[in-house]
PDB file of N, CA and C in Angstrom:
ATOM      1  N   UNK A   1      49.834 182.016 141.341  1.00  0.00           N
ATOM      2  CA  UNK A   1      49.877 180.593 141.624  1.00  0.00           C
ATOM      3  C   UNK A   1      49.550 180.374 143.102  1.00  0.00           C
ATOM      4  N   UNK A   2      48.770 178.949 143.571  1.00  0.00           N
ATOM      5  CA  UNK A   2      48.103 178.808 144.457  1.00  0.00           C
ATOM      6  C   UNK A   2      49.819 179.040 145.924  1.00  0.00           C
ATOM      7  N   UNK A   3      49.867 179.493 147.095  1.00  0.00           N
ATOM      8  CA  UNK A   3      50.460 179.863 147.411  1.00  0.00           C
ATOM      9  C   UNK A   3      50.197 178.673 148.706  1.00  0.00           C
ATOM     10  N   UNK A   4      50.581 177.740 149.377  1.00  0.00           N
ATOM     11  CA  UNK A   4      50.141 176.335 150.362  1.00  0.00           C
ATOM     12  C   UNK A   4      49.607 177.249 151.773  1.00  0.00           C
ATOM     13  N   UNK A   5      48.607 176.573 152.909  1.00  0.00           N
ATOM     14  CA  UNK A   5      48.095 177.256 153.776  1.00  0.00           C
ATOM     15  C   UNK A   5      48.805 176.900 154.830  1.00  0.00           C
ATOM     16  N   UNK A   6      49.763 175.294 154.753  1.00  0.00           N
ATOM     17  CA  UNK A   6      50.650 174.779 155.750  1.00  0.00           C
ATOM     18  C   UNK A   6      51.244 173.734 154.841  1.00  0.00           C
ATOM     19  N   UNK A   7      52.048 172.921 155.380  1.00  0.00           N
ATOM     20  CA  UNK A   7      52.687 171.681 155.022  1.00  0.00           C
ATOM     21  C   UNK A   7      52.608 170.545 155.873  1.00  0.00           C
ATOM     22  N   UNK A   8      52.298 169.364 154.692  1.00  0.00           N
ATOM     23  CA  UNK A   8      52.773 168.352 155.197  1.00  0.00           C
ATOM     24  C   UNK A   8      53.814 167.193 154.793  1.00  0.00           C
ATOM     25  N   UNK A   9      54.603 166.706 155.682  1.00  0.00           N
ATOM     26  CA  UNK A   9      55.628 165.984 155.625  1.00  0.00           C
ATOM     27  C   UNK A   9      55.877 164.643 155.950  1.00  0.00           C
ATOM     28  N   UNK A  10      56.387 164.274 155.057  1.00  0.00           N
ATOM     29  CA  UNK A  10      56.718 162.377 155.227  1.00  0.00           C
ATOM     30  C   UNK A  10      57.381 162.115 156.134  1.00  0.00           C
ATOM     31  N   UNK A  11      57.925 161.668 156.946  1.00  0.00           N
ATOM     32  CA  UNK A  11      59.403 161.574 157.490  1.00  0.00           C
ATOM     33  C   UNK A  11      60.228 161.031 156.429  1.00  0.00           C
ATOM     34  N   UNK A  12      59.612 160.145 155.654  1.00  0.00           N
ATOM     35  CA  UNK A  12      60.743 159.471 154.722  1.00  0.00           C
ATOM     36  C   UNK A  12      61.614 160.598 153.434  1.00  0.00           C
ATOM     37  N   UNK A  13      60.438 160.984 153.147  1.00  0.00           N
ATOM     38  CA  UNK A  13      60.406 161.955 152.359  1.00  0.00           C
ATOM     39  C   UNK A  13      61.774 163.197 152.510  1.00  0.00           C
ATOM     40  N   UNK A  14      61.040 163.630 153.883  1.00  0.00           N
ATOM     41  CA  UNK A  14      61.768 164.918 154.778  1.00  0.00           C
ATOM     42  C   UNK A  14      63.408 164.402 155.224  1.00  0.00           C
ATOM     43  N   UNK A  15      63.321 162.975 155.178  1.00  0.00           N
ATOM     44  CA  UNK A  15      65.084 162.390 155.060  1.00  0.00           C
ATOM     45  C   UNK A  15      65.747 162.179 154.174  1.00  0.00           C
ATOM     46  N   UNK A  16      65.015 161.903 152.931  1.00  0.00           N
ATOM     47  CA  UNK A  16      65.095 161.634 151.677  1.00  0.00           C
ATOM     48  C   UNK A  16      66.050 163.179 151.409  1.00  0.00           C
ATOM     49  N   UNK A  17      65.295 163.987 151.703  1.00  0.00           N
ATOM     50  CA  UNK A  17      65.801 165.566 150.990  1.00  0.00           C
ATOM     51  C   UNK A  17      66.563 165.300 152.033  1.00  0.00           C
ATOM     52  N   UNK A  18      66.868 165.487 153.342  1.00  0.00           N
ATOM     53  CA  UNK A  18      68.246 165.366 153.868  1.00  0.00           C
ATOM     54  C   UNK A  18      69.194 165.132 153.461  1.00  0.00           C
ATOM     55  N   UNK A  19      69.173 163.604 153.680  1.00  0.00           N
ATOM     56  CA  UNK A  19      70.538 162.648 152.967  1.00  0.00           C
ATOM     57  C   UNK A  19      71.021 163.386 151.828  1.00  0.00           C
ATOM     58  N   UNK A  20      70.085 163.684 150.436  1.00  0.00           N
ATOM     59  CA  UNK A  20      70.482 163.433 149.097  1.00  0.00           C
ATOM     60  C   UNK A  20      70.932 165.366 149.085  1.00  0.00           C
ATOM     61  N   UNK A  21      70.282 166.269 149.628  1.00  0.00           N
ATOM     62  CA  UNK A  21      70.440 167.621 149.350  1.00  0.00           C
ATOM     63  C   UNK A  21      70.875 168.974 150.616  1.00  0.00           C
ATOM     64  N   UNK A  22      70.627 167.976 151.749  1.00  0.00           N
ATOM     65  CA  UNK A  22      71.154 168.580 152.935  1.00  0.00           C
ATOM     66  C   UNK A  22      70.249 170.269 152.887  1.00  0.00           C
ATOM     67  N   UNK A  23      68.827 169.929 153.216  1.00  0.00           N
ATOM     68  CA  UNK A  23      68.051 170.192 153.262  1.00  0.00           C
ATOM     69  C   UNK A  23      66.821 170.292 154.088  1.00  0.00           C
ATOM     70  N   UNK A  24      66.861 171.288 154.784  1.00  0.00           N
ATOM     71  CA  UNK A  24      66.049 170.751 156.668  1.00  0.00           C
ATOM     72  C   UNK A  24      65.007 171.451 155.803  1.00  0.00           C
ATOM     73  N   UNK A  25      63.668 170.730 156.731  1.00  0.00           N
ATOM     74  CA  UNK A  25      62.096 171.467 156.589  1.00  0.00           C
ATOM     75  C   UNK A  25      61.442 172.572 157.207  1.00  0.00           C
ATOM     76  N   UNK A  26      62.302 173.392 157.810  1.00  0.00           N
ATOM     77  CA  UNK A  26      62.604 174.640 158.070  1.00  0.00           C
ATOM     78  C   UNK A  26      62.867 175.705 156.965  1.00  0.00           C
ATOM     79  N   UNK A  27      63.867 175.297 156.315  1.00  0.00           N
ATOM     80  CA  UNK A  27      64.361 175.811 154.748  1.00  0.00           C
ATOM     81  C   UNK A  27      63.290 176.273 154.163  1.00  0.00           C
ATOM     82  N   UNK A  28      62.518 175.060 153.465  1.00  0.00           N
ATOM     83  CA  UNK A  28      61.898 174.628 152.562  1.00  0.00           C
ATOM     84  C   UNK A  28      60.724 175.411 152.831  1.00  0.00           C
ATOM     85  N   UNK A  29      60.052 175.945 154.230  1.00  0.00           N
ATOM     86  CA  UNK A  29      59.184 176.369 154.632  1.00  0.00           C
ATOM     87  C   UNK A  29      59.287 177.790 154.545  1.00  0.00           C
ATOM     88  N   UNK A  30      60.718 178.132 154.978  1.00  0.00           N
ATOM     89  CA  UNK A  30      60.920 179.594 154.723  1.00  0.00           C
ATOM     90  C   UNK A  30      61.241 179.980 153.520  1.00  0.00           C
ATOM     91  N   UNK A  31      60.969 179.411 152.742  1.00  0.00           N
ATOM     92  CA  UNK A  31      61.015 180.127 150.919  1.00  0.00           C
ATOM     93  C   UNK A  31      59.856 180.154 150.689  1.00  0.00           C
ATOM     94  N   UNK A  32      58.816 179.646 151.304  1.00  0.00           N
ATOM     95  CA  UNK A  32      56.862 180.092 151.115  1.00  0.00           C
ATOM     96  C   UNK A  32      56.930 181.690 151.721  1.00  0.00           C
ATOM     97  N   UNK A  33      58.059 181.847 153.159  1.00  0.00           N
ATOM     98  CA  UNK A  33      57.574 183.381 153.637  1.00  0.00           C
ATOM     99  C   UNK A  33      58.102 184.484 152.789  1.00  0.00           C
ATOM    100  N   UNK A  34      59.404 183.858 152.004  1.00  0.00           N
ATOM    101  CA  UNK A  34      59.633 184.734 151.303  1.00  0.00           C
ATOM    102  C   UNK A  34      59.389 184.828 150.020  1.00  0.00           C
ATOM    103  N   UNK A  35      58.005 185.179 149.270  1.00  0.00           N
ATOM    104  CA  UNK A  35      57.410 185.524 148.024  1.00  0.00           C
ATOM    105  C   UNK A  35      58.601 184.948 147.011  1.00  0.00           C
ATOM    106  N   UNK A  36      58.093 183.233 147.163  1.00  0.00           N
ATOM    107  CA  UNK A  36      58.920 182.662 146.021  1.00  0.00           C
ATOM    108  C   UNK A  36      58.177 182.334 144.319  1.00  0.00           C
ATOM    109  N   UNK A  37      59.159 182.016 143.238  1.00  0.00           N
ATOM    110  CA  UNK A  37      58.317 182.412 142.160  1.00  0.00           C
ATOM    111  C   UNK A  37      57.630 180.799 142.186  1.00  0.00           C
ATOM    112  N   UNK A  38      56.469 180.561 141.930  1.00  0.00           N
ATOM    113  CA  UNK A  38      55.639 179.021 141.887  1.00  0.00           C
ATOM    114  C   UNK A  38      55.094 179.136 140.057  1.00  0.00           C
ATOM    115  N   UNK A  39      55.145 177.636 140.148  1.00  0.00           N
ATOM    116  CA  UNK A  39      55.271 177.406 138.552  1.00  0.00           C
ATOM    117  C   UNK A  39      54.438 176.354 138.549  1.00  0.00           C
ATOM    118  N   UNK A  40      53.751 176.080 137.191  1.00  0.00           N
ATOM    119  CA  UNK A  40      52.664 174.665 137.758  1.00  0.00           C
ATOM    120  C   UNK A  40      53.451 173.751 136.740  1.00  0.00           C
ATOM    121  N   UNK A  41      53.391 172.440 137.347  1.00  0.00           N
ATOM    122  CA  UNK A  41      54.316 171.490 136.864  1.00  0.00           C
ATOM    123  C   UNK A  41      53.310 170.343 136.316  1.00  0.00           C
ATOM    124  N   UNK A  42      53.160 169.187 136.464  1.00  0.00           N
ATOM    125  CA  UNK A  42      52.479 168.295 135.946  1.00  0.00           C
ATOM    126  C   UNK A  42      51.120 168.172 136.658  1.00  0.00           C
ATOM    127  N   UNK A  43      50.318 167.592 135.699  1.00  0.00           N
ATOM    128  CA  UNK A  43      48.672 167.453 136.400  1.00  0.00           C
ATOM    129  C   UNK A  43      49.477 166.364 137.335  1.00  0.00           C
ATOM    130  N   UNK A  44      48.344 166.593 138.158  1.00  0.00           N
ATOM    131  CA  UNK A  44      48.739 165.326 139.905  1.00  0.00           C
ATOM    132  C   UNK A  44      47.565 164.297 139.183  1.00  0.00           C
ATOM    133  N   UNK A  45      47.750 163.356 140.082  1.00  0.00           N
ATOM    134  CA  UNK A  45      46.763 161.885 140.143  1.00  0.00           C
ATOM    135  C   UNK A  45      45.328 162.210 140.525  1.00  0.00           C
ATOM    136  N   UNK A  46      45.262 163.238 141.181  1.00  0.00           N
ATOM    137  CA  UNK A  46      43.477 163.471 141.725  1.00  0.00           C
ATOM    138  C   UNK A  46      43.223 164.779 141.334  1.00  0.00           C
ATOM    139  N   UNK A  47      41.975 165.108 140.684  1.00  0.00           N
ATOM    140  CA  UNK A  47      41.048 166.082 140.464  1.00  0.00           C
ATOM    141  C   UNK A  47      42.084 167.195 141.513  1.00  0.00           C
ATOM    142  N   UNK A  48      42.289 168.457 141.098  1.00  0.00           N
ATOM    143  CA  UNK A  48      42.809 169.794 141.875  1.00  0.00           C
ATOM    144  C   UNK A  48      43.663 169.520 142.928  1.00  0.00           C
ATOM    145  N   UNK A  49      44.534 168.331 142.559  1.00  0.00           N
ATOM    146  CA  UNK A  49      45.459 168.244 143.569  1.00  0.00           C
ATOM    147  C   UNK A  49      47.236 168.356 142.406  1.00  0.00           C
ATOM    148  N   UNK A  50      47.243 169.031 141.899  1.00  0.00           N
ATOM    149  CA  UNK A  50      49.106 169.296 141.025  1.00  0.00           C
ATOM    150  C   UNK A  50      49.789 169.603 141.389  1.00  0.00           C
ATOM    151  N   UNK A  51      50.584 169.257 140.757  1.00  0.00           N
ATOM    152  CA  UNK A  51      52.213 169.683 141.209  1.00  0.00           C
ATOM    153  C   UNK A  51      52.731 170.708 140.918  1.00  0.00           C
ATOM    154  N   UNK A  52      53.622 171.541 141.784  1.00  0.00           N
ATOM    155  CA  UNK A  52      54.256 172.751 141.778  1.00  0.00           C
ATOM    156  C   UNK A  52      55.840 172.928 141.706  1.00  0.00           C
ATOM    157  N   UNK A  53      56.207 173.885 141.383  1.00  0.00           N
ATOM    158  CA  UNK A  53      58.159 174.144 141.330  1.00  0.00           C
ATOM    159  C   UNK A  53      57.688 175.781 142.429  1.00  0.00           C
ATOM    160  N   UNK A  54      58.618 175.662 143.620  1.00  0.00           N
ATOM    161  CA  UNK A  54      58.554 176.998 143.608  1.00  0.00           C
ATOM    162  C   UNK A  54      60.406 177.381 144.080  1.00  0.00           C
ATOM    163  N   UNK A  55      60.519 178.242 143.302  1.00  0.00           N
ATOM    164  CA  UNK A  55      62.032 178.829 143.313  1.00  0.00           C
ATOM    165  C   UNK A  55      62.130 180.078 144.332  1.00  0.00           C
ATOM    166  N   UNK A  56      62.756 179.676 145.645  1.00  0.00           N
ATOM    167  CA  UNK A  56      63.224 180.939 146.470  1.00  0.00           C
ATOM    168  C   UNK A  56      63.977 181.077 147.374  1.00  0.00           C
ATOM    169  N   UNK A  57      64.319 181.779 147.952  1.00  0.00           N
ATOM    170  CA  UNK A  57      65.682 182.005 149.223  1.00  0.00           C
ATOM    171  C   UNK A  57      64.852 181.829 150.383  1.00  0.00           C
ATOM    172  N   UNK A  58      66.358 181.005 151.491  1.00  0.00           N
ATOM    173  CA  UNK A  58      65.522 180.672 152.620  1.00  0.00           C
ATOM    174  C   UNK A  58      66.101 181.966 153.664  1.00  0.00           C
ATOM    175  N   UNK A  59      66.160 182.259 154.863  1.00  0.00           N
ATOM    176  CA  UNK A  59      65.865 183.137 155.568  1.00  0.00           C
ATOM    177  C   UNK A  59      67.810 183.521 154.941  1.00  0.00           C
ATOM    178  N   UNK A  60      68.409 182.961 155.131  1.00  0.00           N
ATOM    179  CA  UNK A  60      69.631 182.581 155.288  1.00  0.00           C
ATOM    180  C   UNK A  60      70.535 183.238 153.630  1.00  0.00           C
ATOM    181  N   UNK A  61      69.381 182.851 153.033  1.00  0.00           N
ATOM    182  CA  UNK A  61      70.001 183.597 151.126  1.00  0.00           C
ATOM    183  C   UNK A  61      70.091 182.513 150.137  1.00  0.00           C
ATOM    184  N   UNK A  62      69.645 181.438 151.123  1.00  0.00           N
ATOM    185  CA  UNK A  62      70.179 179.673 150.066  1.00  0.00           C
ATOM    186  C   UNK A  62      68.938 179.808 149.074  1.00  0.00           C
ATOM    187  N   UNK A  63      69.269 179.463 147.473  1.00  0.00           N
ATOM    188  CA  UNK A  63      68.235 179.381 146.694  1.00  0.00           C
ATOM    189  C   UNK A  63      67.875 178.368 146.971  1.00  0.00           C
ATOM    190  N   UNK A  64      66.526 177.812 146.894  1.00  0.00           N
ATOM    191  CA  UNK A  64      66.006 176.603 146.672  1.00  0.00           C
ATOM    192  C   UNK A  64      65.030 176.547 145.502  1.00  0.00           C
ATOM    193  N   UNK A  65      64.998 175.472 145.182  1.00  0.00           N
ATOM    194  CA  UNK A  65      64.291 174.962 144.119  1.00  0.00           C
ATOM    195  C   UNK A  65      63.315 173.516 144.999  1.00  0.00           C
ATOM    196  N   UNK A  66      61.994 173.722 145.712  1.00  0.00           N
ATOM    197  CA  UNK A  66      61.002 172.924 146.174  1.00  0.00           C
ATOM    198  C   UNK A  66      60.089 172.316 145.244  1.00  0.00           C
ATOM    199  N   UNK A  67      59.511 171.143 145.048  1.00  0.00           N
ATOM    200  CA  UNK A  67      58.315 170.325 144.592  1.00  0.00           C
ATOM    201  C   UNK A  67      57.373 170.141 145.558  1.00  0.00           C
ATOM    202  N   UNK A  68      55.883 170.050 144.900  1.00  0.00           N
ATOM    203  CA  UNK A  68      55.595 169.970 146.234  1.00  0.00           C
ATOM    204  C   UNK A  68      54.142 170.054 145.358  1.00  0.00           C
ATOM    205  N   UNK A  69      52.914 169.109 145.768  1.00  0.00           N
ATOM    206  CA  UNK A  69      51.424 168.734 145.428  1.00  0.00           C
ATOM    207  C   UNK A  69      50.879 170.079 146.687  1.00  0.00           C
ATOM    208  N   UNK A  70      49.995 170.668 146.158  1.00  0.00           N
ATOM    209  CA  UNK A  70      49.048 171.677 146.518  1.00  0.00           C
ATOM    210  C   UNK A  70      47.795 170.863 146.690  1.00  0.00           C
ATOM    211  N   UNK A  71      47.409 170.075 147.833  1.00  0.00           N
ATOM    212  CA  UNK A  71      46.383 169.241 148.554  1.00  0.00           C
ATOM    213  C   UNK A  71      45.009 170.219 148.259  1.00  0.00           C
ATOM    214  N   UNK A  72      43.949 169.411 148.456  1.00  0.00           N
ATOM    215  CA  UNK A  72      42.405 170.109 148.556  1.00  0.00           C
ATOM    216  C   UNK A  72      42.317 170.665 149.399  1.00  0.00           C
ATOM    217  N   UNK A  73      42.913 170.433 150.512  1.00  0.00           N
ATOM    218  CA  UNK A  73      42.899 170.960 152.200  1.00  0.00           C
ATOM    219  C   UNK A  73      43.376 172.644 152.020  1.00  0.00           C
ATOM    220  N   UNK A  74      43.911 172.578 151.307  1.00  0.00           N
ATOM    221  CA  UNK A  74      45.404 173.889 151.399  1.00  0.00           C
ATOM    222  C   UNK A  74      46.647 173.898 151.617  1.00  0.00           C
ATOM    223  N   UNK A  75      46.931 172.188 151.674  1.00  0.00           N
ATOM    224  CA  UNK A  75      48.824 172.090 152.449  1.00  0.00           C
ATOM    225  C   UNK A  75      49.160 171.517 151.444  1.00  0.00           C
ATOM    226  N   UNK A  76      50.340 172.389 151.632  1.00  0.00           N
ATOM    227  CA  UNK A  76      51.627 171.224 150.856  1.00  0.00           C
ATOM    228  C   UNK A  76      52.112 170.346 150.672  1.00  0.00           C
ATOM    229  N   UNK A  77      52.327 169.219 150.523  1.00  0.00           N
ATOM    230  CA  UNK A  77      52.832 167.990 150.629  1.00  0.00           C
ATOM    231  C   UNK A  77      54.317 168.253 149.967  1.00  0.00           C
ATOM    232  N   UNK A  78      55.298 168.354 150.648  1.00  0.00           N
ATOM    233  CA  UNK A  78      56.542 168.323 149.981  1.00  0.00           C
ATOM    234  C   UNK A  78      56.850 167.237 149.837  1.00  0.00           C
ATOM    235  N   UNK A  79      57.670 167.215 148.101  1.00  0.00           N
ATOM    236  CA  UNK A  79      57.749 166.005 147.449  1.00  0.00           C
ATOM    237  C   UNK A  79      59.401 166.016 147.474  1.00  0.00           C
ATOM    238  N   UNK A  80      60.537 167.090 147.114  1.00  0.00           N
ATOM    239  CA  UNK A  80      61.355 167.328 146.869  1.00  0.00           C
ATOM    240  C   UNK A  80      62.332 168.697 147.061  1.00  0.00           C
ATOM    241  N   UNK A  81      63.386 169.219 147.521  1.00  0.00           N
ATOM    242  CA  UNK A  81      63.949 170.205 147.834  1.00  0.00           C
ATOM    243  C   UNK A  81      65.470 170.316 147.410  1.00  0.00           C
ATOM    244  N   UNK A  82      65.938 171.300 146.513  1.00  0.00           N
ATOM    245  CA  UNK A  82      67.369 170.741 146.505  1.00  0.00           C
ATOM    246  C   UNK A  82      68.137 172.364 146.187  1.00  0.00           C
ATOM    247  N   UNK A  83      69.104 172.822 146.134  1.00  0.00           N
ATOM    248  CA  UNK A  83      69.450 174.304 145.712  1.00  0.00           C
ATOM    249  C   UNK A  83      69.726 173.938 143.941  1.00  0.00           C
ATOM    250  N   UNK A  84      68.834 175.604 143.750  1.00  0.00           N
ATOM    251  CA  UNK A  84      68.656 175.729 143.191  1.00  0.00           C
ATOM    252  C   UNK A  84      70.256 176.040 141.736  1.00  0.00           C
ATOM    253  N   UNK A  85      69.789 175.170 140.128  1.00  0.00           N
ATOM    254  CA  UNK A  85      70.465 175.415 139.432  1.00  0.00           C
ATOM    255  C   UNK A  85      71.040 176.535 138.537  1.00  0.00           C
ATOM    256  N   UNK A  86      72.282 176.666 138.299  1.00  0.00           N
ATOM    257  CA  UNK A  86      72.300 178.209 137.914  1.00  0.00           C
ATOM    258  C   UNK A  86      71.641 178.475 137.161  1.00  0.00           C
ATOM    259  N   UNK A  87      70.564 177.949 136.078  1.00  0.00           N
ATOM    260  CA  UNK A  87      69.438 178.362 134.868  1.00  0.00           C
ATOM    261  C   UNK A  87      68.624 178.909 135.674  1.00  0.00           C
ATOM    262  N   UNK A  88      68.362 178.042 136.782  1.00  0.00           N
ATOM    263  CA  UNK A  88      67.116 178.441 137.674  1.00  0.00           C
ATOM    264  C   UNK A  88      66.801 179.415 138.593  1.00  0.00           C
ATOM    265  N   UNK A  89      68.498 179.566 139.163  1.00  0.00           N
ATOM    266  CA  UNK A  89      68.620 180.836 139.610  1.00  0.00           C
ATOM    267  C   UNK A  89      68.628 182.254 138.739  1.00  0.00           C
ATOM    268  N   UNK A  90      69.028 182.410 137.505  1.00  0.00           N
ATOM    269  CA  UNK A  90      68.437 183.160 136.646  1.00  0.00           C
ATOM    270  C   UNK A  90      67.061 183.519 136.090  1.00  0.00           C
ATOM    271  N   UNK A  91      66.740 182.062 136.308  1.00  0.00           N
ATOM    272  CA  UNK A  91      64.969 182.714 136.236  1.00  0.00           C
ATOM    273  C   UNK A  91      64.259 182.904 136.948  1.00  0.00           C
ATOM    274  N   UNK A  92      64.728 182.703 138.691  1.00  0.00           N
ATOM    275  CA  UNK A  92      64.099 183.094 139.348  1.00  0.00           C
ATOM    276  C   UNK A  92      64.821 184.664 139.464  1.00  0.00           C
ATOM    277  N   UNK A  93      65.648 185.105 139.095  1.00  0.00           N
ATOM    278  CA  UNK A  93      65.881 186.380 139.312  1.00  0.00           C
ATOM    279  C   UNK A  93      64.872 187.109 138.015  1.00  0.00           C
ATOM    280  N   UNK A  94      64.389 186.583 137.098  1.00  0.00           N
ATOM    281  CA  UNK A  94      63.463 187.522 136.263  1.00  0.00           C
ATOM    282  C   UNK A  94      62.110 187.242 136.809  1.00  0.00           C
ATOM    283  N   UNK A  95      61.973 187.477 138.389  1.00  0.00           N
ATOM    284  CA  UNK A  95      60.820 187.693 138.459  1.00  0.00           C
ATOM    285  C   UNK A  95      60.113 189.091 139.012  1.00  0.00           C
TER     286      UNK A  95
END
């Protein structure tokens, strides 16, 4: 699965996951360095631009569970970030 070349971020967005999941964009960034499992989620609105799940630990050991559109450019657009559920943490351990 396509793996992002950088990210980009809303501010609204990037507060949004704050407030609701207590969730910095630091986190979210360090579960790309660490070989997280990516899953393809719904077709997106434009030609080769979809949506992704990727399930992984941030430097720290926190699972996360990220959303996030894979742009034409190569960046990420994070949509969503929250720790990950215990189903999810099980399937990210069968990877």
């Amino acid at each position: 699965m396509p793996q992002p070349d950088d990210f980009t971020w809303i501010p609204a967005i990037a507060d949004k996951i704050w407030n609701k999941h207590r969730v910095e964009p630091e986190e979210v960034e360090e579960v790309f360095e660490n070989r997280p499992r990516i899953f393809r989620g719904p077709k997106g609105h434009y030609l080769g631009e979809d949506v992704y799940y990727a399930l992984g630990q941030t430097n720290e050991g926190r699972y996360l569970f990220v959303v996030y559109i894979k742009k034409q450019n190569g960046r990420a657009l994070i949509l969503s970030a929250r720790d990950m559920t215990a189903r999810e943490r099980r399937r990210f351990g069968r990877k």
